[in-house]
PDB file of N, CA and C in Angstrom:
ATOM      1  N   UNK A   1     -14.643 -23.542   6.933  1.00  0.00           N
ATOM      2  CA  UNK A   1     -14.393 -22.205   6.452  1.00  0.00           C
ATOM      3  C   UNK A   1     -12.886 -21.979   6.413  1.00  0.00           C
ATOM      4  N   UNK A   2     -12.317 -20.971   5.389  1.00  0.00           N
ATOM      5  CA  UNK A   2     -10.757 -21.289   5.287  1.00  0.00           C
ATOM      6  C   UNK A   2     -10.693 -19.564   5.426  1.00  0.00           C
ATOM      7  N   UNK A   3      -9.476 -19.571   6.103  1.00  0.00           N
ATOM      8  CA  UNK A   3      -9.032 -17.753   6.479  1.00  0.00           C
ATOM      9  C   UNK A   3      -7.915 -17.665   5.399  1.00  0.00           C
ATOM     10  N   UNK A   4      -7.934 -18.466   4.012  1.00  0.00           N
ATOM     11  CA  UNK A   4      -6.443 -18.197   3.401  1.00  0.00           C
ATOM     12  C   UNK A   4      -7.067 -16.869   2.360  1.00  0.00           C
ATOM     13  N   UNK A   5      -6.453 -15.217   2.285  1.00  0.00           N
ATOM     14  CA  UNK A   5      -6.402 -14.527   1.585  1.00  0.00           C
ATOM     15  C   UNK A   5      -5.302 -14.443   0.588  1.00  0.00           C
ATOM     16  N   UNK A   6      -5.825 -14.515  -0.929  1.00  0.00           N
ATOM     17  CA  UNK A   6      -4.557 -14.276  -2.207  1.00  0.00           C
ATOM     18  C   UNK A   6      -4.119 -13.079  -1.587  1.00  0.00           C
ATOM     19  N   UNK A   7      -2.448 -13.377  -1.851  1.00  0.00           N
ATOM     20  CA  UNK A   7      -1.421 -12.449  -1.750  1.00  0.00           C
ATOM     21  C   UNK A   7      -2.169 -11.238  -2.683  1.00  0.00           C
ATOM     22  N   UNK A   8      -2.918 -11.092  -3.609  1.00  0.00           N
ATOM     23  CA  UNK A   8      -2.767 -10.251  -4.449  1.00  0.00           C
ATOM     24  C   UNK A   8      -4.274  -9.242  -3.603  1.00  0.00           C
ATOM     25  N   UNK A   9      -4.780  -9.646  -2.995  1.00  0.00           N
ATOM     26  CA  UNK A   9      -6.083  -9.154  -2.549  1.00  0.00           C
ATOM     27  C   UNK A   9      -5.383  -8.870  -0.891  1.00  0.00           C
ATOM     28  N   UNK A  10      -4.535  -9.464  -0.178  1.00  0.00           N
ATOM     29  CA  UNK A  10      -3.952  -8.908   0.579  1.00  0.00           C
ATOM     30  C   UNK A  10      -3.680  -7.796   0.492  1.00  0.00           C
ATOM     31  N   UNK A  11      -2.641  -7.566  -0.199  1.00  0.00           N
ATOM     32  CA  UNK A  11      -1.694  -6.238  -0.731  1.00  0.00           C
ATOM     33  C   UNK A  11      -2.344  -4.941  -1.203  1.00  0.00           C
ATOM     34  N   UNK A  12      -3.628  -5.217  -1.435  1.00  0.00           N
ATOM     35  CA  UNK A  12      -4.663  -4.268  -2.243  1.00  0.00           C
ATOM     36  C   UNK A  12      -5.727  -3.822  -0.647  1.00  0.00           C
ATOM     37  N   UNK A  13      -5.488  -4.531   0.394  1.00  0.00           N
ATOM     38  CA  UNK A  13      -6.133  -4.249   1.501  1.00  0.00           C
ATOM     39  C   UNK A  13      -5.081  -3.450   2.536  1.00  0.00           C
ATOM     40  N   UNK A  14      -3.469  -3.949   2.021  1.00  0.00           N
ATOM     41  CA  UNK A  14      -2.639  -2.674   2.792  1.00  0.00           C
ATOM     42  C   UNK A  14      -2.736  -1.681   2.279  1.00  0.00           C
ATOM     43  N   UNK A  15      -2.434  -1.619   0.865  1.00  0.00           N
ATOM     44  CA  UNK A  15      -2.575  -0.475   0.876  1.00  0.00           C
ATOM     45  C   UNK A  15      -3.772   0.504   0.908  1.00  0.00           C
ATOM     46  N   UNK A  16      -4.921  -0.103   0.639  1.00  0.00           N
ATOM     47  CA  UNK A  16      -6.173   0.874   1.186  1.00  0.00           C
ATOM     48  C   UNK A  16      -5.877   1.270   2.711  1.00  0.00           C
ATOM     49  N   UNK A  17      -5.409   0.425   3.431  1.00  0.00           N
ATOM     50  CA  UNK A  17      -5.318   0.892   5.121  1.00  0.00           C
ATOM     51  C   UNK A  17      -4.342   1.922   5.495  1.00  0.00           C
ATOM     52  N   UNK A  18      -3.287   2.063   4.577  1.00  0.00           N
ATOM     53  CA  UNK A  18      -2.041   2.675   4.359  1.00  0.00           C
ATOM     54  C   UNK A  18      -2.525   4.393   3.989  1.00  0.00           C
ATOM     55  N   UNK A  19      -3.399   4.012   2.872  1.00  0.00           N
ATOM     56  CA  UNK A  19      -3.567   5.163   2.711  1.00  0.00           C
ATOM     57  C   UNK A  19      -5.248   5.875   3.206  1.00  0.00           C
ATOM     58  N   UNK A  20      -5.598   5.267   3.940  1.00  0.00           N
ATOM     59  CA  UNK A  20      -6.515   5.842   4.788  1.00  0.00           C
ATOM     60  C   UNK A  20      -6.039   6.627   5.821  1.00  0.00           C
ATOM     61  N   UNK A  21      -5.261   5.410   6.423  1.00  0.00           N
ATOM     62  CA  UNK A  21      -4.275   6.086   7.524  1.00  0.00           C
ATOM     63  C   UNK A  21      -3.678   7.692   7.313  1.00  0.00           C
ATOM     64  N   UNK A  22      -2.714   7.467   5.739  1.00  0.00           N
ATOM     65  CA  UNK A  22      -1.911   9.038   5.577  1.00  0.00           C
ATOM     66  C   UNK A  22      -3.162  10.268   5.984  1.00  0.00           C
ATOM     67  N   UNK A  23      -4.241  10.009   4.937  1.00  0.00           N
ATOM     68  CA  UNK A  23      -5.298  11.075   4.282  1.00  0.00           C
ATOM     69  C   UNK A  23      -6.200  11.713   5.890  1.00  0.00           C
ATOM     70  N   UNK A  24      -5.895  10.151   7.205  1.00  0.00           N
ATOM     71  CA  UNK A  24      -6.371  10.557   8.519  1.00  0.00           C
ATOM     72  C   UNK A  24      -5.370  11.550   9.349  1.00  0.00           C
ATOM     73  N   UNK A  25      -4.778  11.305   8.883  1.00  0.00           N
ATOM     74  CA  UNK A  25      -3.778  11.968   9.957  1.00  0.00           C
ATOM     75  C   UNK A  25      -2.868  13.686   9.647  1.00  0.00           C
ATOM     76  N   UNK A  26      -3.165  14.361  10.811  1.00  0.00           N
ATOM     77  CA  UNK A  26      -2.457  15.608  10.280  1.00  0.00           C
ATOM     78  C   UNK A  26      -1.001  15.779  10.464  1.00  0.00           C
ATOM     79  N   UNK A  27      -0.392  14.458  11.451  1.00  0.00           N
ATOM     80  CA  UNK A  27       1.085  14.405  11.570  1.00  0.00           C
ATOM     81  C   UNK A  27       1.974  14.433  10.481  1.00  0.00           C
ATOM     82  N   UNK A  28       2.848  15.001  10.219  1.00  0.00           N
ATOM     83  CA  UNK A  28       3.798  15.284   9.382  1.00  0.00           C
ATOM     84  C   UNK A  28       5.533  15.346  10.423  1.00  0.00           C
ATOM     85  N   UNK A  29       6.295  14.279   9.570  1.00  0.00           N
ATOM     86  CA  UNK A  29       7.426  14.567  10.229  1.00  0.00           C
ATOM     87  C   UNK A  29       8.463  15.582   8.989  1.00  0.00           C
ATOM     88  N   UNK A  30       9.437  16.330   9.290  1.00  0.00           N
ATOM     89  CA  UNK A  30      10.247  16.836   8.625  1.00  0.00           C
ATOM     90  C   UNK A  30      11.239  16.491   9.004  1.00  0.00           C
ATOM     91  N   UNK A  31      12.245  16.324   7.399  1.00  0.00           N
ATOM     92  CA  UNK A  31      13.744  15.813   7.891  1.00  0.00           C
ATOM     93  C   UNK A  31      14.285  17.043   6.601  1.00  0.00           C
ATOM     94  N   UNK A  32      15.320  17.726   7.198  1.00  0.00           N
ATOM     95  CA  UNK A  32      15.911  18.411   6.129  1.00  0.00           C
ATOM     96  C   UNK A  32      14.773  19.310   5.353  1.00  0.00           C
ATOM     97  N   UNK A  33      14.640  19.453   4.117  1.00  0.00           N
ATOM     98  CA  UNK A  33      13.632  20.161   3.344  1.00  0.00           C
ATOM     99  C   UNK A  33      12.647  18.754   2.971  1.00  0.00           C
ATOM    100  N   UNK A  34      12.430  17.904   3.191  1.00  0.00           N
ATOM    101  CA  UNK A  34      11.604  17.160   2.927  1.00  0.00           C
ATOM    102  C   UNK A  34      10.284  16.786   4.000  1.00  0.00           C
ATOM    103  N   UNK A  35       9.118  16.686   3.502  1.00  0.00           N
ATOM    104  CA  UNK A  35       8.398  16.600   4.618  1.00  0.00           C
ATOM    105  C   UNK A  35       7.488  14.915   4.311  1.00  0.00           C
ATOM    106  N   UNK A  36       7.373  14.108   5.717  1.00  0.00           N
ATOM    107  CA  UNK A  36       6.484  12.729   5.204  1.00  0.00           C
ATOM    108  C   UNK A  36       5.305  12.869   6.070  1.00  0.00           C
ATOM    109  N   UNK A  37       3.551  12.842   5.376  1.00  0.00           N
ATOM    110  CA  UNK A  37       2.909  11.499   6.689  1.00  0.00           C
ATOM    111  C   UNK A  37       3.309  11.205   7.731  1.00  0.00           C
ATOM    112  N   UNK A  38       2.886  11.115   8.501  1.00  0.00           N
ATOM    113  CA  UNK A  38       2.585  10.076   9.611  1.00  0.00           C
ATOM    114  C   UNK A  38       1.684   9.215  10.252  1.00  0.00           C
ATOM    115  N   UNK A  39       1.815   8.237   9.731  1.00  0.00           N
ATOM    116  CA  UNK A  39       0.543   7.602   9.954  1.00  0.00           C
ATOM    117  C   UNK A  39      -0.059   7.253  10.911  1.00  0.00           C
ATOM    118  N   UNK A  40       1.077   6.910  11.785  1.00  0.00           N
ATOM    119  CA  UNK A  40       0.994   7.048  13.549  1.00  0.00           C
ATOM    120  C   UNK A  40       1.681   7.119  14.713  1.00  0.00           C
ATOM    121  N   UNK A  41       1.050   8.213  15.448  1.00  0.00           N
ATOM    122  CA  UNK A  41       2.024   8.133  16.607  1.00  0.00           C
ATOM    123  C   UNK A  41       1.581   7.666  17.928  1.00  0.00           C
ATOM    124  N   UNK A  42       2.630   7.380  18.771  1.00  0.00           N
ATOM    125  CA  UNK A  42       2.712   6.680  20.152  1.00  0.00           C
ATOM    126  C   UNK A  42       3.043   7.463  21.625  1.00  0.00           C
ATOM    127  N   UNK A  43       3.333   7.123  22.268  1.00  0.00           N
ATOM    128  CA  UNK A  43       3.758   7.642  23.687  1.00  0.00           C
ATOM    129  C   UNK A  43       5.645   8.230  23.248  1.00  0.00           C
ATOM    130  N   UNK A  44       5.973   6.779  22.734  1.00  0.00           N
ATOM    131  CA  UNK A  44       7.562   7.063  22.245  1.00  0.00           C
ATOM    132  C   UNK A  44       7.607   6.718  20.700  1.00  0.00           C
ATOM    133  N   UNK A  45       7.286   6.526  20.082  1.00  0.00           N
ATOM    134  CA  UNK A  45       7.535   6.895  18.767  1.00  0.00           C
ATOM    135  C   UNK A  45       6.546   6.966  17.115  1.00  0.00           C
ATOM    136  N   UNK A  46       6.645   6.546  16.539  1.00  0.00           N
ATOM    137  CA  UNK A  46       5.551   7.004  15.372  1.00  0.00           C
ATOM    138  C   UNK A  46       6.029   6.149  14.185  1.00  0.00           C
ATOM    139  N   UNK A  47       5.455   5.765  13.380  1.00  0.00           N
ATOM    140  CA  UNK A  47       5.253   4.873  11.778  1.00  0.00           C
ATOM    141  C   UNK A  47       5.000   6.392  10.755  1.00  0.00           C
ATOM    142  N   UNK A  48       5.525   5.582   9.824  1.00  0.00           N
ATOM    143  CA  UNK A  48       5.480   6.433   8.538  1.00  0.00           C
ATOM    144  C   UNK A  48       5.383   5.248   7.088  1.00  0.00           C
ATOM    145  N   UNK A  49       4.814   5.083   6.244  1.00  0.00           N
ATOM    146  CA  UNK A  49       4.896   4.426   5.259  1.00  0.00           C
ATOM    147  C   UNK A  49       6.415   4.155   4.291  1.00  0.00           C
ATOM    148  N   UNK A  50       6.326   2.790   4.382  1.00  0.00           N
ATOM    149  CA  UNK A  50       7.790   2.321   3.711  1.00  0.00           C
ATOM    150  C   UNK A  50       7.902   2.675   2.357  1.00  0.00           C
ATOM    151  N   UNK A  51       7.212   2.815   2.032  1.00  0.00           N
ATOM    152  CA  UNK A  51       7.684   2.977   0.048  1.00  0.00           C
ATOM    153  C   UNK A  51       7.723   4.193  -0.219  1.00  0.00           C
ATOM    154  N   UNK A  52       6.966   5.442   0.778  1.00  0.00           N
ATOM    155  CA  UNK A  52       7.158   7.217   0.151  1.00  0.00           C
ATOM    156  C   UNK A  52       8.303   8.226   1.036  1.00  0.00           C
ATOM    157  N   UNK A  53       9.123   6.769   1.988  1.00  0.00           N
ATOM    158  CA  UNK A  53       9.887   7.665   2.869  1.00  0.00           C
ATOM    159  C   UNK A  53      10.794   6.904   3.250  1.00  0.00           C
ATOM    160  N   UNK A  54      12.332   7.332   2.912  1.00  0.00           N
ATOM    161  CA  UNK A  54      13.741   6.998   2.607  1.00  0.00           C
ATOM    162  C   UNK A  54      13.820   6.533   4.337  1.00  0.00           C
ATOM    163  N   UNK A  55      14.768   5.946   4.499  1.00  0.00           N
ATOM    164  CA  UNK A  55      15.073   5.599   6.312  1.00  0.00           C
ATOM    165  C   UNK A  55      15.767   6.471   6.749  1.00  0.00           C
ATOM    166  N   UNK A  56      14.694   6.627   7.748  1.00  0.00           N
ATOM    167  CA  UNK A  56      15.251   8.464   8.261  1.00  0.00           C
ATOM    168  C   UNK A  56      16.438   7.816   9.657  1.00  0.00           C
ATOM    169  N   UNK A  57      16.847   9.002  10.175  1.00  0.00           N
ATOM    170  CA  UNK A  57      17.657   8.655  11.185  1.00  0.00           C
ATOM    171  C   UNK A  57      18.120   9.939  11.972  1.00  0.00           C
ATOM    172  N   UNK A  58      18.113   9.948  13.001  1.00  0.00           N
ATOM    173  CA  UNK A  58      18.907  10.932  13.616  1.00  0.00           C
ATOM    174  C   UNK A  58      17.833  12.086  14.032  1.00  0.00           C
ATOM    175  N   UNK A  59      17.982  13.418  13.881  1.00  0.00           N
ATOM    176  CA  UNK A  59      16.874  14.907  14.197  1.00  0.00           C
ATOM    177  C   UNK A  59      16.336  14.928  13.160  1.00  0.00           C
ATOM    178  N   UNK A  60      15.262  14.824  13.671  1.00  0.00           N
ATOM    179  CA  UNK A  60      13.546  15.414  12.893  1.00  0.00           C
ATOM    180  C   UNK A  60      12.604  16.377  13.942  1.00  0.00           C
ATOM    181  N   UNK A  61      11.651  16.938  12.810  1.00  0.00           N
ATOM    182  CA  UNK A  61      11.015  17.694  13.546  1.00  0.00           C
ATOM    183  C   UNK A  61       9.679  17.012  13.461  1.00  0.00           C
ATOM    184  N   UNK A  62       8.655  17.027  14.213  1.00  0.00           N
ATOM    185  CA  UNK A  62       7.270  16.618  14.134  1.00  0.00           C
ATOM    186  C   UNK A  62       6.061  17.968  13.970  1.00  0.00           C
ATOM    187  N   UNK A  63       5.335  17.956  13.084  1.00  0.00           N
ATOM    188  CA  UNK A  63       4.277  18.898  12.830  1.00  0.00           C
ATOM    189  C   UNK A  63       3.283  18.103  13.249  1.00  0.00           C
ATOM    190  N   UNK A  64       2.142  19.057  13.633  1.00  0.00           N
ATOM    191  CA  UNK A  64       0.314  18.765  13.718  1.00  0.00           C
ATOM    192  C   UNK A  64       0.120  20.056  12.514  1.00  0.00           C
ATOM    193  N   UNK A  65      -0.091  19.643  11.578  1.00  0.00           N
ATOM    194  CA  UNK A  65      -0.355  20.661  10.666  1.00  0.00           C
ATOM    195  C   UNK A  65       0.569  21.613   9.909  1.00  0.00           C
ATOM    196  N   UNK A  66       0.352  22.580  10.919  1.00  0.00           N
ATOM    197  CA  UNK A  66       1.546  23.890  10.787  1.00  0.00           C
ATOM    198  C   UNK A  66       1.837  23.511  11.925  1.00  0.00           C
ATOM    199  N   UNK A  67       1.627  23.664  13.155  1.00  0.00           N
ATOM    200  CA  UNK A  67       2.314  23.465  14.696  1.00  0.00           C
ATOM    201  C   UNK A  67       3.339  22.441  14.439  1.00  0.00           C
ATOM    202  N   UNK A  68       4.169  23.057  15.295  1.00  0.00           N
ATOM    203  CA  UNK A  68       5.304  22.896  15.336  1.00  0.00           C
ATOM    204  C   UNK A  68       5.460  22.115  16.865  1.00  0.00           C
ATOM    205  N   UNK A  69       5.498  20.671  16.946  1.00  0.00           N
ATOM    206  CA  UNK A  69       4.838  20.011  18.106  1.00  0.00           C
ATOM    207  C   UNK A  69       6.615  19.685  18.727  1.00  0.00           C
ATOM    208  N   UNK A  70       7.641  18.843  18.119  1.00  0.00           N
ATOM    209  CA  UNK A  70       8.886  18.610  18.654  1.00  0.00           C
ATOM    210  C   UNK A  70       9.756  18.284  17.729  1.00  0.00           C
ATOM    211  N   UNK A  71      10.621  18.757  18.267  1.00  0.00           N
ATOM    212  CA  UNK A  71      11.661  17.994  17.897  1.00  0.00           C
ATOM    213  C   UNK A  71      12.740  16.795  18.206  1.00  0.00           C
ATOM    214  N   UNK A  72      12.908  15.502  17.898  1.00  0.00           N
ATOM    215  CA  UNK A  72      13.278  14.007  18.496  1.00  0.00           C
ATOM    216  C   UNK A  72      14.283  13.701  17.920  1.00  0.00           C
ATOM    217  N   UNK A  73      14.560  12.980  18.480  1.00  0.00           N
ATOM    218  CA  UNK A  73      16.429  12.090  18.375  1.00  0.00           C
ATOM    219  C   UNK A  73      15.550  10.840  17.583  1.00  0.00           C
ATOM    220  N   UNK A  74      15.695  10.304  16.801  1.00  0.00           N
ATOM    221  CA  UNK A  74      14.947   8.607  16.688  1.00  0.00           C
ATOM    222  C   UNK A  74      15.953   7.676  15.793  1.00  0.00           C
ATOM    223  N   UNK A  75      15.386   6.803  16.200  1.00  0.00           N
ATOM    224  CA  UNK A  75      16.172   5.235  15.252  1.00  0.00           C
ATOM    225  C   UNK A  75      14.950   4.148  15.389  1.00  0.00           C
ATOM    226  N   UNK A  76      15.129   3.155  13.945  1.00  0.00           N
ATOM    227  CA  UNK A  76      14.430   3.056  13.344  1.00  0.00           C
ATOM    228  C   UNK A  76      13.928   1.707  14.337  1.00  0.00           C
ATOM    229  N   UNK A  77      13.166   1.237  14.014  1.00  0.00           N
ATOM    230  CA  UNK A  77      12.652   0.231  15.248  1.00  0.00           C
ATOM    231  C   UNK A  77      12.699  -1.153  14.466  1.00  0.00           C
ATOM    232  N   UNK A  78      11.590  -0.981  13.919  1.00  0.00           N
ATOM    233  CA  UNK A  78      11.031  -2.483  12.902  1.00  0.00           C
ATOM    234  C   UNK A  78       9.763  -2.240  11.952  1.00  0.00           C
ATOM    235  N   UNK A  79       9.922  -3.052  10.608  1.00  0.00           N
ATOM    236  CA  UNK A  79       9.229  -2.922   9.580  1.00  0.00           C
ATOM    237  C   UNK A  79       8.134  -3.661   9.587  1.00  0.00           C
ATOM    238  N   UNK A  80       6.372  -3.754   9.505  1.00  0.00           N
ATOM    239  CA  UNK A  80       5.475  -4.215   9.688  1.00  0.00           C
ATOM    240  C   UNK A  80       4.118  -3.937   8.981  1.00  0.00           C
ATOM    241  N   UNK A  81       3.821  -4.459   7.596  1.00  0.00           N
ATOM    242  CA  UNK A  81       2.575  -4.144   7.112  1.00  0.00           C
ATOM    243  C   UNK A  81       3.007  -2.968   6.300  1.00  0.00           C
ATOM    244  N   UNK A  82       4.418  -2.900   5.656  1.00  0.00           N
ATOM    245  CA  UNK A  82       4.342  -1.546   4.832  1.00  0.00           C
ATOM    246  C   UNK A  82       4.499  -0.298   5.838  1.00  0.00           C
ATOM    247  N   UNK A  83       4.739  -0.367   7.126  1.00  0.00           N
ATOM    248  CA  UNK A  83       5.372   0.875   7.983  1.00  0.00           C
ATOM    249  C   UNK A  83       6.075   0.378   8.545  1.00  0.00           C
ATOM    250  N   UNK A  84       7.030   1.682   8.703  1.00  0.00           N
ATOM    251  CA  UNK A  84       8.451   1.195   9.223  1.00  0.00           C
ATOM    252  C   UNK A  84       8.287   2.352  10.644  1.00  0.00           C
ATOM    253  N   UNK A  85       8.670   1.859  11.287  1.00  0.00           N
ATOM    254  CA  UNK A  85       8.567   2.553  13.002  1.00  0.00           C
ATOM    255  C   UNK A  85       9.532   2.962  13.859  1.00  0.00           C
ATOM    256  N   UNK A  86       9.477   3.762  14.287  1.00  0.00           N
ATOM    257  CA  UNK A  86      10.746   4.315  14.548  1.00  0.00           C
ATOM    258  C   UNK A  86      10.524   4.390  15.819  1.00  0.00           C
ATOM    259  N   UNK A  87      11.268   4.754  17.137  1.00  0.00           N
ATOM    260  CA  UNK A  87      11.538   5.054  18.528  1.00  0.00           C
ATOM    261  C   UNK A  87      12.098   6.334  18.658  1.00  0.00           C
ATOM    262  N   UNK A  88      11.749   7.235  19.638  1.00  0.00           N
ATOM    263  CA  UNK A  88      12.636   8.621  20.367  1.00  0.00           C
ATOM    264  C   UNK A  88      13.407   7.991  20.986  1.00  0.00           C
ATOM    265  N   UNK A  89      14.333   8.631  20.532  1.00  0.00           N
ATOM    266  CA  UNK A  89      15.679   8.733  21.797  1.00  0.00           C
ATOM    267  C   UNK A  89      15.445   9.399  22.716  1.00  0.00           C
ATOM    268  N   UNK A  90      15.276  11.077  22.188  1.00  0.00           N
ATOM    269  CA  UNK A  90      15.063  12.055  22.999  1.00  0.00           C
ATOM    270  C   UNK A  90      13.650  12.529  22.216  1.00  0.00           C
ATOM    271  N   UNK A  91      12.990  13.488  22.649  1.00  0.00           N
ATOM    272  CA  UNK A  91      12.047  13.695  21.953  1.00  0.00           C
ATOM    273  C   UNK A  91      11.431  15.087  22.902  1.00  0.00           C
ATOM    274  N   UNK A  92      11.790  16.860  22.302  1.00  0.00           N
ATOM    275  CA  UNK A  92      11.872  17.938  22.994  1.00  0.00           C
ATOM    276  C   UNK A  92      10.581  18.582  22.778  1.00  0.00           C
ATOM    277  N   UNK A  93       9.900  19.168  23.833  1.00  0.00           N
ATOM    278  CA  UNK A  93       8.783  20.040  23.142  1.00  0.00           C
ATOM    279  C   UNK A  93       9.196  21.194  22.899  1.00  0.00           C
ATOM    280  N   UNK A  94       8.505  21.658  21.324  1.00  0.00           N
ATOM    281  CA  UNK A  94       8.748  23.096  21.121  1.00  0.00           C
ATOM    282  C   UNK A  94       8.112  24.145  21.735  1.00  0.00           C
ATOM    283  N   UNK A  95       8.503  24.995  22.387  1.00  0.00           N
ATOM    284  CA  UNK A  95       7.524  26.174  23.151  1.00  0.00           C
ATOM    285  C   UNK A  95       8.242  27.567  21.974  1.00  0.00           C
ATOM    286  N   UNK A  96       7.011  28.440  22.400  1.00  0.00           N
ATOM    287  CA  UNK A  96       7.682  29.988  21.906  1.00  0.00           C
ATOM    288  C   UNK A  96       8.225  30.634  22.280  1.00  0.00           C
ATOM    289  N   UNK A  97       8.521  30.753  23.822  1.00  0.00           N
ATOM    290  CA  UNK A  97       9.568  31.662  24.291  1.00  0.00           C
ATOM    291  C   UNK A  97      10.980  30.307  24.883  1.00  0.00           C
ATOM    292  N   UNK A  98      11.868  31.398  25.331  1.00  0.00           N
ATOM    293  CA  UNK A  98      13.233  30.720  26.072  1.00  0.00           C
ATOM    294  C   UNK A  98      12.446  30.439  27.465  1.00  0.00           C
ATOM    295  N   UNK A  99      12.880  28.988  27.690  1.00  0.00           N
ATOM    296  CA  UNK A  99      12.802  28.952  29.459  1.00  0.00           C
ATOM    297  C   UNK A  99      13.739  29.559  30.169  1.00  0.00           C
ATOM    298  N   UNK A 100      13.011  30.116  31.281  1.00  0.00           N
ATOM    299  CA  UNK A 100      13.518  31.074  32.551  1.00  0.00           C
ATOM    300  C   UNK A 100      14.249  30.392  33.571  1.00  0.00           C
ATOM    301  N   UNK A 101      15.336  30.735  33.476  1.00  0.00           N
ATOM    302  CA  UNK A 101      16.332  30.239  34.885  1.00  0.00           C
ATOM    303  C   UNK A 101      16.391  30.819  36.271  1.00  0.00           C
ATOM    304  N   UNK A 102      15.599  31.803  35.950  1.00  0.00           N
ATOM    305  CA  UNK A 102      14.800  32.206  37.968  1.00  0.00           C
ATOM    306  C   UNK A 102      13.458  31.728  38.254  1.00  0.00           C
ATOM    307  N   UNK A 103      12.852  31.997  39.249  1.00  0.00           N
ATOM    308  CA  UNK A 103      11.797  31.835  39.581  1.00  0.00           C
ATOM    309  C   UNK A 103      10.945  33.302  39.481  1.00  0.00           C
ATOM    310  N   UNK A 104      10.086  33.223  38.421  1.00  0.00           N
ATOM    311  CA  UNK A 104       8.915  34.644  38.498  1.00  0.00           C
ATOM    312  C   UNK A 104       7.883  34.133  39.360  1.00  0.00           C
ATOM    313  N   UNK A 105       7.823  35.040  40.187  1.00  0.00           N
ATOM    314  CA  UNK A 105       6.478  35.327  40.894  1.00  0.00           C
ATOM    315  C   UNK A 105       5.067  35.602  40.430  1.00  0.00           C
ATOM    316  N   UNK A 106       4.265  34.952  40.205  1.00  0.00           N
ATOM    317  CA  UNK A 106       3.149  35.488  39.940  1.00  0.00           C
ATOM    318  C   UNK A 106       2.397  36.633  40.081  1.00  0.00           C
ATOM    319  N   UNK A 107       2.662  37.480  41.115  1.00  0.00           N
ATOM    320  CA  UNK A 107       2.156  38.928  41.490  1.00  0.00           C
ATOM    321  C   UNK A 107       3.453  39.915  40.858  1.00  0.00           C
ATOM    322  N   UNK A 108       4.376  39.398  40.063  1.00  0.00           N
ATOM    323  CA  UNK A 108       5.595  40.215  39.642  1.00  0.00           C
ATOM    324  C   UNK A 108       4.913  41.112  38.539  1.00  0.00           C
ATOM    325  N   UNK A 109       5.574  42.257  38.666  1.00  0.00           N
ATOM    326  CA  UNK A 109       4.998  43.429  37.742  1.00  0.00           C
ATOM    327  C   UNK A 109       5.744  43.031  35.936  1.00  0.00           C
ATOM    328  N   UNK A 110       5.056  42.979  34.876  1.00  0.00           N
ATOM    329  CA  UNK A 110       5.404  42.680  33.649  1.00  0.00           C
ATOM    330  C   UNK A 110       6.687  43.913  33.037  1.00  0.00           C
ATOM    331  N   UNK A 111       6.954  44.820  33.543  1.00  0.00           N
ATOM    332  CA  UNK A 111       7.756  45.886  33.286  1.00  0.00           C
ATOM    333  C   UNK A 111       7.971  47.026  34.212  1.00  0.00           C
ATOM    334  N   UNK A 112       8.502  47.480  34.444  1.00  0.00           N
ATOM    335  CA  UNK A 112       8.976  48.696  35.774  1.00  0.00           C
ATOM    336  C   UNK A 112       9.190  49.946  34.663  1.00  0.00           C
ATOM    337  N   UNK A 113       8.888  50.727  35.306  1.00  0.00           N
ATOM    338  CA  UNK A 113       8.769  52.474  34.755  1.00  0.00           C
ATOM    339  C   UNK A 113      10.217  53.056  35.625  1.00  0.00           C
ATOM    340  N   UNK A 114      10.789  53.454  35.006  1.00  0.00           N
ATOM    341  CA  UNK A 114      11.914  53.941  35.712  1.00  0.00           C
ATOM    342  C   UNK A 114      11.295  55.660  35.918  1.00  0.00           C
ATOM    343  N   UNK A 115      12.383  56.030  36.917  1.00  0.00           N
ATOM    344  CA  UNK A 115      12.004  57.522  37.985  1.00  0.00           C
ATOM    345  C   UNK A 115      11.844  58.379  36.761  1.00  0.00           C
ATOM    346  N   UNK A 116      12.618  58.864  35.695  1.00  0.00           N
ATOM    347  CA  UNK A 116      13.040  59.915  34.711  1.00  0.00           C
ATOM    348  C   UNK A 116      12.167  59.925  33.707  1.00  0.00           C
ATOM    349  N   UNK A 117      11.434  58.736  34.075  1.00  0.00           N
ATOM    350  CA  UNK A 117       9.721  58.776  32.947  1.00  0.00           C
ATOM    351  C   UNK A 117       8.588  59.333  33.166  1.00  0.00           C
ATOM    352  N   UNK A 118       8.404  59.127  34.387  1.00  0.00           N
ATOM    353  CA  UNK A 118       7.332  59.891  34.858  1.00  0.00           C
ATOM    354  C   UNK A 118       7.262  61.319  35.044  1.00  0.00           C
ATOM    355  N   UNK A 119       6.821  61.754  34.139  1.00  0.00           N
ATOM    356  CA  UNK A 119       6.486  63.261  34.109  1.00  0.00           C
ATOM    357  C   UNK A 119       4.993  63.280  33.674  1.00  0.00           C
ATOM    358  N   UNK A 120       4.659  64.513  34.505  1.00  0.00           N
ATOM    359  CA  UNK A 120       2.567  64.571  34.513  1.00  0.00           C
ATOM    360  C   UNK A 120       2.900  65.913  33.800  1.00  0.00           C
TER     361      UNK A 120
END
């Protein structure tokens, strides 16, 4: 039995996997006004398809959809099967408010009524 596949029936099996992958996935990275796929992500970094996305570099943002999941430092890793892969440098989660530089108490009151309000 012989495992040799034509180059031409190869190439026709990446890209079906390629684009199964995009159509699976709700990751989206943004660079600038442009947004790519993601075809996959990792612990530290994520693939994107080589032929619909220029070599990114530097701050991007990462989406799940609309969510707005982080924003990462990255550089590019290595090219494999038509994705090119990239690594975090840094890689920040987005939250909605500012983090707090004291410590709140859990039994802390959400707002105080000052004296000159209270009138019955």
């Amino acid at each position: 039995m012989t495992t040799f596949i034509p180059k031409a029936v190869q190439d026709a099996l990446d890209a079906a996997r390629l684009e199964g992958m995009k159509h699976k996935s709700r990751l989206r990275v943004a660079v600038d006004d442009h947004v790519f796929p993601v075809l996959s992500m990792w612990k530290d970094g994520f693939s994107v398809e080589v032929a619909d996305v220029p070599q990114l570099r530097g701050l991007v943002d990462l989406y799940d959809g609309t969510h707005h999941l982080s924003q990462c430092l990255i550089v590019a890793s290595d090219e494999e099967s038509g994705e090119m892969r990239y690594e975090f440098k840094r890689a920040t989660v987005v939250t909605d408010s500012a983090p707090l530089d004291f410590y709140r108490a859990p039994d802390a009151p959400v707002a105080l009524i000052a004296q000159d309000e209270l009138r019955f």
